[in-house]
Protein backbone atom coordinates (compact mmCIF):
# COMPACT_ATOMS: atom_id res chain seq x y z
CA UNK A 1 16.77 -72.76 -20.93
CA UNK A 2 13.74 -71.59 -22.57
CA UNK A 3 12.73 -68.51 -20.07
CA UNK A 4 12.25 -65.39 -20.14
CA UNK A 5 14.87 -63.38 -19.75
CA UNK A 6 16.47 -60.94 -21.26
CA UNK A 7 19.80 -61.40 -24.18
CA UNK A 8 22.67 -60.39 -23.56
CA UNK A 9 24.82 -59.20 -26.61
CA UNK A 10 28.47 -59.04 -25.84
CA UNK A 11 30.47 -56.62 -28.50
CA UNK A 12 33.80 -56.73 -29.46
CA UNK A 13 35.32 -56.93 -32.56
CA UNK A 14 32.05 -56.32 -34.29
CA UNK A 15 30.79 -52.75 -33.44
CA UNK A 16 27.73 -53.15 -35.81
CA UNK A 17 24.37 -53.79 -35.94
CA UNK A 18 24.17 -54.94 -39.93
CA UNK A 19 25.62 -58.50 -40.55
CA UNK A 20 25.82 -58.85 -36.93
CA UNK A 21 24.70 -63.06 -36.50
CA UNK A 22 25.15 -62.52 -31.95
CA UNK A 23 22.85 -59.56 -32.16
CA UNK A 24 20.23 -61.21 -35.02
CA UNK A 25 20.48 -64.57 -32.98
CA UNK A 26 19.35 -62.35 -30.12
CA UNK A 27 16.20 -60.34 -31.84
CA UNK A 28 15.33 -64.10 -33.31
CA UNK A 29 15.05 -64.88 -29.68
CA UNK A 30 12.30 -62.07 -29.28
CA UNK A 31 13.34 -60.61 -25.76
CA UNK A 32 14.63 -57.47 -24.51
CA UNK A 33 18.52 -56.95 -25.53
CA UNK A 34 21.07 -55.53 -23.02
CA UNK A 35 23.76 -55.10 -25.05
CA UNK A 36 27.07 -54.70 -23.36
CA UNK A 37 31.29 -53.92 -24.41
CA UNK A 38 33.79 -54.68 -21.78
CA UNK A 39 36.76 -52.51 -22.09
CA UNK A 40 39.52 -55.88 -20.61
CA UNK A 41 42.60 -54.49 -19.83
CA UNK A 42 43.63 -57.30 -17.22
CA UNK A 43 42.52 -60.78 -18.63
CA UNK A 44 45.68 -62.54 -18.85
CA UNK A 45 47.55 -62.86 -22.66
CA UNK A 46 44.79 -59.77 -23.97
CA UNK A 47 47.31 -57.47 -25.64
CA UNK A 48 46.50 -53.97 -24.20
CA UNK A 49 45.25 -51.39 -26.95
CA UNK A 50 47.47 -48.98 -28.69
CA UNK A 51 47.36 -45.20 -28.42
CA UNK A 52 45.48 -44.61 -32.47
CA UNK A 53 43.49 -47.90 -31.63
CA UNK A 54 41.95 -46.66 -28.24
CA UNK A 55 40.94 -43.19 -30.08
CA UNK A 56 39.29 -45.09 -32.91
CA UNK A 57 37.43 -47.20 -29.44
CA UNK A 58 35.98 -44.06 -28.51
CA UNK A 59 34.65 -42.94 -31.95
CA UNK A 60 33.22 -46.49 -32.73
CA UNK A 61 31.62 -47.22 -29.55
CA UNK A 62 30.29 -43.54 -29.89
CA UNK A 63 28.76 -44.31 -32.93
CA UNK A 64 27.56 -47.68 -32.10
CA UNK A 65 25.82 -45.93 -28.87
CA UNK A 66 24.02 -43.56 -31.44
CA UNK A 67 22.80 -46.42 -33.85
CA UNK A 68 21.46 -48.55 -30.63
CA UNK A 69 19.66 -45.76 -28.89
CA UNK A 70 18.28 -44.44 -32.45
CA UNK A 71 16.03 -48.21 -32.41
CA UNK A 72 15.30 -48.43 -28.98
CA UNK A 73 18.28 -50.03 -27.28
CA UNK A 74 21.09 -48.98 -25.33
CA UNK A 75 25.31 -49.34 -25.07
CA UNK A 76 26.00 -50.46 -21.50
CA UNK A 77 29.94 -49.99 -21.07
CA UNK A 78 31.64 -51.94 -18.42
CA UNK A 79 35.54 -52.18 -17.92
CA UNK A 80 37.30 -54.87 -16.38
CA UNK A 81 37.97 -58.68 -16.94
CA UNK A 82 35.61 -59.92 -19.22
CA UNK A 83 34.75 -62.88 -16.91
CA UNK A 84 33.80 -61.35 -14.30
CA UNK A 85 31.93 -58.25 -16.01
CA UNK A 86 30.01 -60.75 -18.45
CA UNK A 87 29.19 -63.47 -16.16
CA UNK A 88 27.78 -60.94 -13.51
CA UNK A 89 26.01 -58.91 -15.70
CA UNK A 90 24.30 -61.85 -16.74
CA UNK A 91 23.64 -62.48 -13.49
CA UNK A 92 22.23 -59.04 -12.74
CA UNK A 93 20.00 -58.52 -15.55
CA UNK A 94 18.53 -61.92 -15.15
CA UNK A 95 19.64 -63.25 -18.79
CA UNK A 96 19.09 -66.00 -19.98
CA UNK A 97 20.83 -66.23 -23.13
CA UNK A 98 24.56 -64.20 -23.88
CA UNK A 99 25.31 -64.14 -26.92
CA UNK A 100 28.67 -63.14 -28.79
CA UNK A 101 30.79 -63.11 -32.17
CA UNK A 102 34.31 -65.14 -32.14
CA UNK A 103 37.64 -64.27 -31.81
CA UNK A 104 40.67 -66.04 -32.70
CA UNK A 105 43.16 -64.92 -30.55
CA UNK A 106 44.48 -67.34 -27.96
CA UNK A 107 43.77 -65.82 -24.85
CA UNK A 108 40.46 -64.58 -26.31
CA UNK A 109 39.58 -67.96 -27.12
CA UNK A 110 40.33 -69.23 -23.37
CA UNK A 111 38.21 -66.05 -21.77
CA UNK A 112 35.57 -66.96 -24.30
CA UNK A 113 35.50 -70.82 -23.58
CA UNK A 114 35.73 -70.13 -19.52
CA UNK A 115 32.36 -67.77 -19.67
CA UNK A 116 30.43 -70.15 -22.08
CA UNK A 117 31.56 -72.88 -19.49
CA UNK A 118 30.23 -71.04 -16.41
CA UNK A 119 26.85 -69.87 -18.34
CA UNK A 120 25.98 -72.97 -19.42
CA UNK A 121 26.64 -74.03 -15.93
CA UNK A 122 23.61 -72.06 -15.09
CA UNK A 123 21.32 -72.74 -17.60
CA UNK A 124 22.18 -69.79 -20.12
CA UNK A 125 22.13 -70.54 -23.80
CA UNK A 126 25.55 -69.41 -24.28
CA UNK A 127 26.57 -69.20 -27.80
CA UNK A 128 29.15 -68.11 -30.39
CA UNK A 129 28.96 -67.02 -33.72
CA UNK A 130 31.44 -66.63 -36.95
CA UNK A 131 30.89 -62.68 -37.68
CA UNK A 132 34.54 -61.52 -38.41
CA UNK A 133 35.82 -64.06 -41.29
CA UNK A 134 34.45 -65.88 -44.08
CA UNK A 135 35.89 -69.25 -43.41
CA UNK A 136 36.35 -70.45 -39.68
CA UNK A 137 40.05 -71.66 -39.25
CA UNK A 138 39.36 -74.95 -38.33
CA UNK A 139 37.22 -75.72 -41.75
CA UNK A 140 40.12 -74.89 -43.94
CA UNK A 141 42.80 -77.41 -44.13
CA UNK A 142 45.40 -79.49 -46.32
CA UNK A 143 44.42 -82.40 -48.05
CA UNK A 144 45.86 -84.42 -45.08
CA UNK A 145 44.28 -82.18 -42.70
CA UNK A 146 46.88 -79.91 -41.63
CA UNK A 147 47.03 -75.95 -41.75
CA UNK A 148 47.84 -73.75 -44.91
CA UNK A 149 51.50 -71.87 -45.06
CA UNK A 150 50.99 -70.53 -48.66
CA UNK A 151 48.62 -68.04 -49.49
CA UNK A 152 47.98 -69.42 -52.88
CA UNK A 153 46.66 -72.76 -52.18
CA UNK A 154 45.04 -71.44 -49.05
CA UNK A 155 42.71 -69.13 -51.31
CA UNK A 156 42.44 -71.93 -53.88
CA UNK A 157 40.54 -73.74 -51.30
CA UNK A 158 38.28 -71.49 -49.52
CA UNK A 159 37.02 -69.85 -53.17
CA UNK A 160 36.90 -73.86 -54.06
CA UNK A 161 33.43 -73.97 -52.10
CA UNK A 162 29.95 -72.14 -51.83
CA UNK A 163 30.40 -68.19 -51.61
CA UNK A 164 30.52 -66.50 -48.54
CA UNK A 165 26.76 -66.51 -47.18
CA UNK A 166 24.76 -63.41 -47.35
CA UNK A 167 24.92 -60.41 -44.96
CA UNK A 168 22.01 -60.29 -42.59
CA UNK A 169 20.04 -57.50 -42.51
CA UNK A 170 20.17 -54.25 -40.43
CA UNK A 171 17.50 -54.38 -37.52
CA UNK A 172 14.67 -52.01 -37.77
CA UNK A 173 13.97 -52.32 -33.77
CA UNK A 174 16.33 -53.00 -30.82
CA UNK A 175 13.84 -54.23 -27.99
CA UNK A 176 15.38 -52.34 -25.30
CA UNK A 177 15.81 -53.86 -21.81
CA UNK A 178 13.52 -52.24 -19.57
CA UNK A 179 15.26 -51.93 -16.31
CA UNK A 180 18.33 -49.55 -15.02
CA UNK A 181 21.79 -51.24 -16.16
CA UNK A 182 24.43 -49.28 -14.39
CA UNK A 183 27.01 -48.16 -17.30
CA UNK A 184 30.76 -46.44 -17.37
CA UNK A 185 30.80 -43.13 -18.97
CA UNK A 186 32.65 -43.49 -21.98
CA UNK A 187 34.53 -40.19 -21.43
CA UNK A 188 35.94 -41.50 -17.94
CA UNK A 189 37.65 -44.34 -19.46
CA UNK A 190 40.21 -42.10 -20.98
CA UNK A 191 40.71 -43.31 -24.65
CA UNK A 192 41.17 -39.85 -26.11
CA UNK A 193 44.89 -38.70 -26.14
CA UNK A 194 44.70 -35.12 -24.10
CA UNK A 195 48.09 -34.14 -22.53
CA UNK A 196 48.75 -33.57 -25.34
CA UNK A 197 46.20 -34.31 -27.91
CA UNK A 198 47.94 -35.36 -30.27
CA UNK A 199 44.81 -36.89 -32.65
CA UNK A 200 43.88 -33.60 -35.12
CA UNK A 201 45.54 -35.46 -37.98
CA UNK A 202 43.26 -38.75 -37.02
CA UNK A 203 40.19 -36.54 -36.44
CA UNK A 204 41.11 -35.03 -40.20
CA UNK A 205 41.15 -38.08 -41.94
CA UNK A 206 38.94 -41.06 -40.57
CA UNK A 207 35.35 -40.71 -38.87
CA UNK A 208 34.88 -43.96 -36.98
CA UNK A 209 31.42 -45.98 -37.37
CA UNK A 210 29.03 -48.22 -39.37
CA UNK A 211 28.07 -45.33 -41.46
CA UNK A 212 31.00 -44.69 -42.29
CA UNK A 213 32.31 -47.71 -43.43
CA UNK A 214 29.70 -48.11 -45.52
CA UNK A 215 30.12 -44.79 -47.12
CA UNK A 216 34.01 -45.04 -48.16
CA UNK A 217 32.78 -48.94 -49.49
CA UNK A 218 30.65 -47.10 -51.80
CA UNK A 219 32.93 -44.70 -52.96
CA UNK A 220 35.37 -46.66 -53.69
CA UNK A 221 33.02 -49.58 -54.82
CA UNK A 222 31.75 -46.97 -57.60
CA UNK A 223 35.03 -44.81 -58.26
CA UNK A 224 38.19 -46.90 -57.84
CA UNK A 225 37.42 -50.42 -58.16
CA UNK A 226 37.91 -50.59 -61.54
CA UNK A 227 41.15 -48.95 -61.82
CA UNK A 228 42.35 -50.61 -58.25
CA UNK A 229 44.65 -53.58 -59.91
CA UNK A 230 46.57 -51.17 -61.85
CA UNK A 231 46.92 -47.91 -59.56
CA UNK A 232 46.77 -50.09 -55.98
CA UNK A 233 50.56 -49.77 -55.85
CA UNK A 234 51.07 -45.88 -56.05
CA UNK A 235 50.40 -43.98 -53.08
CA UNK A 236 49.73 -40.81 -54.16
CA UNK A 237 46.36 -41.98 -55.56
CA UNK A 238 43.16 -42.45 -54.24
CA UNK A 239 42.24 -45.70 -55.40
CA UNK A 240 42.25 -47.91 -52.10
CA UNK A 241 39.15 -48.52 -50.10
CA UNK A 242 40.56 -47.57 -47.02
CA UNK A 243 38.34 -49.91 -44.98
CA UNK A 244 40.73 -51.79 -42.78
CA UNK A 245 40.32 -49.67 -39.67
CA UNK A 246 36.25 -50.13 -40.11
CA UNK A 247 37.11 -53.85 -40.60
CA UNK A 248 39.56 -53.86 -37.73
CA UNK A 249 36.85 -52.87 -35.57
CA UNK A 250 33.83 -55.18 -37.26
CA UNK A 251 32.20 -51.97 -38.14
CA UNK A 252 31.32 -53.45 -41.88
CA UNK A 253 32.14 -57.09 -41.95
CA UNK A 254 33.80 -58.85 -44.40
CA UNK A 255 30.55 -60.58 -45.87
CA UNK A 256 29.02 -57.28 -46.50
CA UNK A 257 31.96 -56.19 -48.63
CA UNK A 258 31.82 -59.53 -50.65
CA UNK A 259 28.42 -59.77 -51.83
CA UNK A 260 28.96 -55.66 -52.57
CA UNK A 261 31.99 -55.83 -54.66
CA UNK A 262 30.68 -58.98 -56.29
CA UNK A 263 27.43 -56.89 -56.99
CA UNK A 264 29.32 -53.83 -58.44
CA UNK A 265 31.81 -56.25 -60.65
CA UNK A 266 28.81 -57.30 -62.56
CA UNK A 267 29.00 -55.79 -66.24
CA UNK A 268 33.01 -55.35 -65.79
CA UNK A 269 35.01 -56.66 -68.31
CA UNK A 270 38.90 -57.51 -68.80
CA UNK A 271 41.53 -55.12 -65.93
CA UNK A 272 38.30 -54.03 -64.57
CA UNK A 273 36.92 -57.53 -63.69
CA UNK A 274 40.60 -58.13 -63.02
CA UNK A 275 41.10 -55.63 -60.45
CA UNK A 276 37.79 -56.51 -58.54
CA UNK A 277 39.34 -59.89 -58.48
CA UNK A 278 42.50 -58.53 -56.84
CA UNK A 279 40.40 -56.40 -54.68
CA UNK A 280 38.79 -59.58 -53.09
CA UNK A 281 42.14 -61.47 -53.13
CA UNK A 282 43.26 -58.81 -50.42
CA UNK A 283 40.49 -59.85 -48.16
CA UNK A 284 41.68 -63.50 -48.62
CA UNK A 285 45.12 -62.31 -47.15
CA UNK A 286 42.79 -60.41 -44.22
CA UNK A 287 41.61 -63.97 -43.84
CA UNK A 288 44.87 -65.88 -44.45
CA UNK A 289 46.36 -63.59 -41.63
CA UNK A 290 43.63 -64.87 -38.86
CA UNK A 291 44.29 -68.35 -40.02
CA UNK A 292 48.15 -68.24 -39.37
CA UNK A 293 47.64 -66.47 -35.67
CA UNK A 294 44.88 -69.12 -34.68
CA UNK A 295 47.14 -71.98 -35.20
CA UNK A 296 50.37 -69.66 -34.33
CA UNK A 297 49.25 -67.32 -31.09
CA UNK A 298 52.60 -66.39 -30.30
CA UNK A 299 52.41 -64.48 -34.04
CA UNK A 300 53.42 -61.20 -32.39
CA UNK A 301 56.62 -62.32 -30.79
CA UNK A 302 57.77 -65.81 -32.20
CA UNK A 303 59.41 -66.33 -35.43
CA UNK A 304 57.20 -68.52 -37.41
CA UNK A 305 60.37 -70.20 -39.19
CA UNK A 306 62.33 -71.02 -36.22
CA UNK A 307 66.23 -70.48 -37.83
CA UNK A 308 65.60 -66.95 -37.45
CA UNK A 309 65.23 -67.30 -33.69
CA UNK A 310 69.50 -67.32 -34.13
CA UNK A 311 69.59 -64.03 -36.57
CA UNK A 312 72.30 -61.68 -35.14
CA UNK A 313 70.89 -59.02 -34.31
CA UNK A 314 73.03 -56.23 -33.38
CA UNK A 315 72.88 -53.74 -30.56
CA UNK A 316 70.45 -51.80 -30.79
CA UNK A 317 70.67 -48.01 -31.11
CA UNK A 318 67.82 -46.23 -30.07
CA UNK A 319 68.94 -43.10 -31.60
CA UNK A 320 68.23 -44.29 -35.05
CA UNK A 321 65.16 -46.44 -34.50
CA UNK A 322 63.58 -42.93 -33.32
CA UNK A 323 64.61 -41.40 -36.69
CA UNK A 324 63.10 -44.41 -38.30
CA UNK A 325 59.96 -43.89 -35.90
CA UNK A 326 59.77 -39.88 -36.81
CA UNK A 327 60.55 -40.29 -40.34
CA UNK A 328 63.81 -38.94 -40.54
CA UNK A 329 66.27 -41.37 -42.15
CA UNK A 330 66.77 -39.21 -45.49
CA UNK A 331 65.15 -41.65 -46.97
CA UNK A 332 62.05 -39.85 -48.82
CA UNK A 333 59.67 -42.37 -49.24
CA UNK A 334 60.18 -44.14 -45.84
CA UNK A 335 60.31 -41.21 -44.16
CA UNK A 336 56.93 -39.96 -46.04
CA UNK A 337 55.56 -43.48 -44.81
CA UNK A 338 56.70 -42.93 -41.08
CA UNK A 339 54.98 -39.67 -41.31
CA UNK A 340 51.88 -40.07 -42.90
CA UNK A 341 51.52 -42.80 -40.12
CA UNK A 342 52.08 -40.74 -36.88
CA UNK A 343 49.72 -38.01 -38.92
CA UNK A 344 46.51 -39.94 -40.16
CA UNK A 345 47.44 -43.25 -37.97
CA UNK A 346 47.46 -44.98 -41.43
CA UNK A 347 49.84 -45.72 -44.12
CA UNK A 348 49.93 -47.22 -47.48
CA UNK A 349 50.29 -50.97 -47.53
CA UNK A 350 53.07 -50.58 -50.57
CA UNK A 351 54.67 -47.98 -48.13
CA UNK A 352 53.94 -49.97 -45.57
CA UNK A 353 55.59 -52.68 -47.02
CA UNK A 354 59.09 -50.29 -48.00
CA UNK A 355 59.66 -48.97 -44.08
CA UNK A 356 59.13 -52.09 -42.63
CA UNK A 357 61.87 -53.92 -45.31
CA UNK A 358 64.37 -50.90 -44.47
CA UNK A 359 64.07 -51.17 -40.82
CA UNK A 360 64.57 -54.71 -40.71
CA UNK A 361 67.00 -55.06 -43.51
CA UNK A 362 68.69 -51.39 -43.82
CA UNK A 363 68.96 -50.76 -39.93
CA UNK A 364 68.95 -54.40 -39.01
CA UNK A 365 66.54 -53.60 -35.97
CA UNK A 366 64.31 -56.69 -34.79
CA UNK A 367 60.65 -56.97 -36.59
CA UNK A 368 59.23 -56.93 -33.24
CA UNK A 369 59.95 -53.32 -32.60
CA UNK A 370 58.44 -52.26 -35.86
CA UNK A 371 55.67 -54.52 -34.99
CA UNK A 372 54.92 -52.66 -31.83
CA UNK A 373 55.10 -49.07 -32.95
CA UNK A 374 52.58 -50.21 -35.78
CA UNK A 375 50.60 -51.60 -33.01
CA UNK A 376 50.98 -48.21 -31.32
CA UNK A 377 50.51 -46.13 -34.08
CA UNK A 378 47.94 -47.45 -36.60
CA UNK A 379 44.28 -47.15 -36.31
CA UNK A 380 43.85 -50.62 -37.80
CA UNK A 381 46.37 -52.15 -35.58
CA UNK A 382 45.05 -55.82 -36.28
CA UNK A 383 46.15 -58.97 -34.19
CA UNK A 384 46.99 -60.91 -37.35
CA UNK A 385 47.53 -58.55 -40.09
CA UNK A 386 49.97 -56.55 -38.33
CA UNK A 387 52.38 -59.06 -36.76
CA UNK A 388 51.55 -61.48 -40.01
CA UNK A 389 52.72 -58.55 -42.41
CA UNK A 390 55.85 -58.30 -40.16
CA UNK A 391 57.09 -61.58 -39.84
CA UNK A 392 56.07 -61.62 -44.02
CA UNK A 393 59.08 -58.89 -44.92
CA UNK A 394 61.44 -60.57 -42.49
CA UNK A 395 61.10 -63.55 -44.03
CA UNK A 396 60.21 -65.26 -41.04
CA UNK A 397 56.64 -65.62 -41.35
CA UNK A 398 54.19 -67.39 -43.48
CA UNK A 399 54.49 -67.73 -47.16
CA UNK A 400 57.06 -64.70 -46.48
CA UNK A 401 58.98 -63.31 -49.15
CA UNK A 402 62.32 -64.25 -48.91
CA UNK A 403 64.87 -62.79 -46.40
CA UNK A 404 67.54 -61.96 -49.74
CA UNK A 405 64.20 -59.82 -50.64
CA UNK A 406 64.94 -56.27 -49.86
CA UNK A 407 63.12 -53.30 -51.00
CA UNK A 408 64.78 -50.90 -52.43
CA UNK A 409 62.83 -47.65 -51.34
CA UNK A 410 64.79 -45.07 -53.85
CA UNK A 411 63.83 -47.91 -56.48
CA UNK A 412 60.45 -48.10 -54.97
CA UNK A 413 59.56 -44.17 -55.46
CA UNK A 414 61.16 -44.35 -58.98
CA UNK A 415 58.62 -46.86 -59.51
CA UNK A 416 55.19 -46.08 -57.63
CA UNK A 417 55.87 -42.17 -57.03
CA UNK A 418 57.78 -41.01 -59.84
CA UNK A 419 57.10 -37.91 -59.05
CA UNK A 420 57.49 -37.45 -55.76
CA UNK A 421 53.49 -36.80 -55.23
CA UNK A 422 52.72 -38.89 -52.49
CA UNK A 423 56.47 -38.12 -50.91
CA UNK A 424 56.13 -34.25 -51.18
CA UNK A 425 52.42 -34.60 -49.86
CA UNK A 426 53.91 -35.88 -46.27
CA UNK A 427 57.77 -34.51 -46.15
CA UNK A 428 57.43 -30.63 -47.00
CA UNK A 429 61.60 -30.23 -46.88
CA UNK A 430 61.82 -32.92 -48.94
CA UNK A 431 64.66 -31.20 -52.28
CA UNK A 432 65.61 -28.19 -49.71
CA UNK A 433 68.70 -27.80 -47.68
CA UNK A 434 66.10 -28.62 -44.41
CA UNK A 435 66.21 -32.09 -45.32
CA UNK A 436 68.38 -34.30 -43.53
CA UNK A 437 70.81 -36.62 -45.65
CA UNK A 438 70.25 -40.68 -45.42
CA UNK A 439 71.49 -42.04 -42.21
CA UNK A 440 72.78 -45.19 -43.81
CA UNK A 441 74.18 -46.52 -47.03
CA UNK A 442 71.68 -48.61 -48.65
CA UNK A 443 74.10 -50.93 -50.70
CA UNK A 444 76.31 -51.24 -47.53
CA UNK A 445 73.20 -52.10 -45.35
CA UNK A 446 71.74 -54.82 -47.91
CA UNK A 447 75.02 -56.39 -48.02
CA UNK A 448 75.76 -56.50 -44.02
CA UNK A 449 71.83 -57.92 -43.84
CA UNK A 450 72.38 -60.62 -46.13
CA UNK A 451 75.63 -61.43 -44.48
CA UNK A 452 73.62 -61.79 -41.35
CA UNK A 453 71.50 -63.92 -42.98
CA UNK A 454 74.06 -66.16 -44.15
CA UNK A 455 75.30 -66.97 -40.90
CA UNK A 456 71.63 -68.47 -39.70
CA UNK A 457 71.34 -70.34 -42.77
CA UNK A 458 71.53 -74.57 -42.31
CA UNK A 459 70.48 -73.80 -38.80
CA UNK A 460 67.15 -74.82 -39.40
CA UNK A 461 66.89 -78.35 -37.63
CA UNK A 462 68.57 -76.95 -34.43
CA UNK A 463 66.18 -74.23 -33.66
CA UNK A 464 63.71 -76.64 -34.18
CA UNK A 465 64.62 -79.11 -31.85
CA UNK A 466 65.75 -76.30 -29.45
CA UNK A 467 62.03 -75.30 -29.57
CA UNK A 468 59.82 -78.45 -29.75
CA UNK A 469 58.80 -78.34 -25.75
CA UNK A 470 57.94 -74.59 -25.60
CA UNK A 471 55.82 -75.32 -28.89
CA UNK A 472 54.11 -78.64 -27.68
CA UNK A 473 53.13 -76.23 -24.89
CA UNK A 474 50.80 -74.75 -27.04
CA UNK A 475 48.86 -77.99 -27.73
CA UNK A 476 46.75 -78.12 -31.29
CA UNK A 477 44.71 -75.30 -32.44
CA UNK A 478 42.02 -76.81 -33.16
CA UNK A 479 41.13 -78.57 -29.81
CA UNK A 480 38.05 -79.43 -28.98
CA UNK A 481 36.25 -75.99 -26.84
CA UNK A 482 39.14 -73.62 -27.94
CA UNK A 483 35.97 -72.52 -30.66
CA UNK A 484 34.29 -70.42 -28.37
């Protein structure tokens, strides 16, 4: 349909207006722009938020308000199933064109696929766009046309082609739809912790929004990229970009930091050009992480390799997954993790790396529940990163390290926090008589965890076969209208 009506742009995932192909597909279109984000706490499958996630909502969507308004447009907020709010907003406003950015989620993808079925229905140009990742998943595949389960050759490929296209540019105008849309009040929805407020830390360290994002890119484009490859590892320095929350939330996408860092690599020579190379390998694993969970949307609560569906888990007790949860093991450098977490809603990926390994293979507690307080906890709580990076240090996962991997963390803060920086920075007690001595044994606990893992080990066909109906279930990823 070539009428005219208003656009409709539908945010998500992408709370910008830079690099933003649903909103520049709608300004190409040259008609007023009701832009709309459905808060969908009800569609079927759509994980609900966690607690630092839904205060980082506010601040974004805040932020994204500001930039629309400041060009002529405005935020409508709507909550509910997205169905139903998009499709009758649609309606409403008379569009005739909606327009939106993927996601890769499975029930995304099925909400997404039923309203571009219904609009089209009607008339609508409804249409999709690839905003969030550099490659699509289905144009990456094996030389016989399956999926990638190793990073390495995964990367090989997609740096094998053209570069990533080039950012579009920021609008200068939002034509701004000139009828009343009836809107939520952001403050009503309730995505700001209160009783009690437990977000100072959060407010302390991150400020949500496409300014931002672009800000800390900058900084760390012009004063840690060249010493990232060598310093990434210790987290008591200030050498990461911190950009995953802002690229959580689409708020700088992942074409913008590209072309940027391969802008700012020009003229570097040997570690330096080495460490912007590493830099950019770490948005490949972004990538590789959305890759796994569109052809694996169970990511979150299925093992990946399927003998670990037998691993013996033992009872658990809840007593010491809180002290994992509050940092309180006597372990220093998880328990400087665990707290910098619940503090800034962040945490170091080494460190990151070193709690997760101890409270799978130290406290033998399921990756799941780790998964879900990092979905709880973190600001950047990502559908793939944080279940991939999970089911990684179990063992379970993609291209995982091996299970007989465990992390050492008194090695580990040897190693990247000799001394004790980053650990003293987040555990005050830490040398006194206050601090509390190391709930478990870590040679004991390595040994009883590899024990466990002996006993699932040449059980590998069974699970399979145990599993091949629930998986069929699933169908292929890349089915035809599962794109949307």
């Amino acid at each position: 349909m070539s009428g005219d009506g208003p656009s409709l742009v539908w945010f998500r995932d992408d709370l910008r207006l830079a690099d933003n192909p649903a909103l520049t597909a709608a300004l190409e279109r040259g008609k007023p722009i009701v832009a709309v984000y459905v808060l969908d706490e009800e569609s079927a499958g759509i994980r609900p938020l966690g607690g630092a996630a839904r205060w980082w909502l506010h601040g974004s969507l805040t932020a994204l308000a500001d930039s629309l308004e400041r060009l002529g447009g405005r935020l409508t907020l709507r909550r509910g199933p997205a169905e139903d709010v998009v499709i009758g907003l649609a309606a409403s406003v008379g569009a005739d064109a909606v327009f939106w950015n993927r996601r890769y989620g499975a029930a995304e993808r099925e909400v997404d696929t039923r309203i571009k079925s219904v609009l089209a229905a009607t008339g609508a140009d409804a249409r999709s766009f690839a905003g969030s990742l550099l490659h699509e998943p289905w144009t990456i595949q094996t030389g016989q046309g399956g999926t990638y389960s190793v990073f390495t050759p995964f990367w090989r490929a997609c740096t094998a082609g053209p570069p990533p296209r080039a950012p579009f540019p920021a609008p200068d105008a939002i034509p701004g739809f000139p009828g009343e849309v009836p809107t939520d009040l952001l403050d009503d929805w309730g995505l700001l912790p209160t009783r009690p407020d437990w977000a100072a830390g959060l407010r302390s360290a991150w400020q949500p929004g496409e300014a931002s994002a672009h800000r800390l890119l900058e900084i760390f484009l012009t004063e840690s990229l060249a010493r990232y490859g060598d310093e990434r590892d210790e987290p008591a320095q200030a050498v990461t970009s911190r950009l995953s929350p802002h690229l959580r939330w689409g708020e700088i996408s992942p074409f913008q930091i590209w072309q940027a860092t391969e802008r700012a690599r020009i003229g570097l020579t040997g570690r330096a050009q080495a460490s912007a190379t590493r830099f950019l390998t770490e948005v490949g694993w972004r990538e590789f992480s959305y890759h796994v969970l569109f052809n694996n949307p169970t990511l979150a609560t299925v093992n990946l390799r399927p003998e670990f569906d037998a691993f013996p888990w033992p009872r658990l007790d809840k007593r010491v997954l809180e002290a994992w949860q509050q940092g309180r093991t006597g372990i220093a450098l998880v328990d400087a993790g665990m707290r910098e977490l619940w503090r800034t809603g962040s945490m170091h990926n080494r460190v990151r790396m070193v709690t997760a390994s101890f409270l799978i293979k130290n406290l033998l507690i399921d990756w799941r529940l780790g998964e879900q307080w990092f979905w709880d906890t973190l600001v950047d709580a990502d559908a793939a990163s944080n279940p991939f990076g999970w089911q990684w240090v179990a063992g379970s996962g993609a291209d995982a390290a091996p299970y007989f991997r465990v992390f050492n963390p008194e090695l580990q803060a040897k190693k990247f926090d000799p001394h004790a920086e980053y650990i003293r920075q987040n555990v005050p007690e830490y040398g006194t008589d206050a601090y509390p001595a190391p709930i478990v044994d870590l040679g004991e606990t390595r040994r009883a965890a590899l024990a466990a893992y002996e006993q699932i080990k040449g059980m590998k066909e069974q699970s399979i076969a145990a599993r091949a109906a629930g998986v069929a279930a699933y169908g292929t990823a890349a089915d035809a209208g599962t794109h949307a």
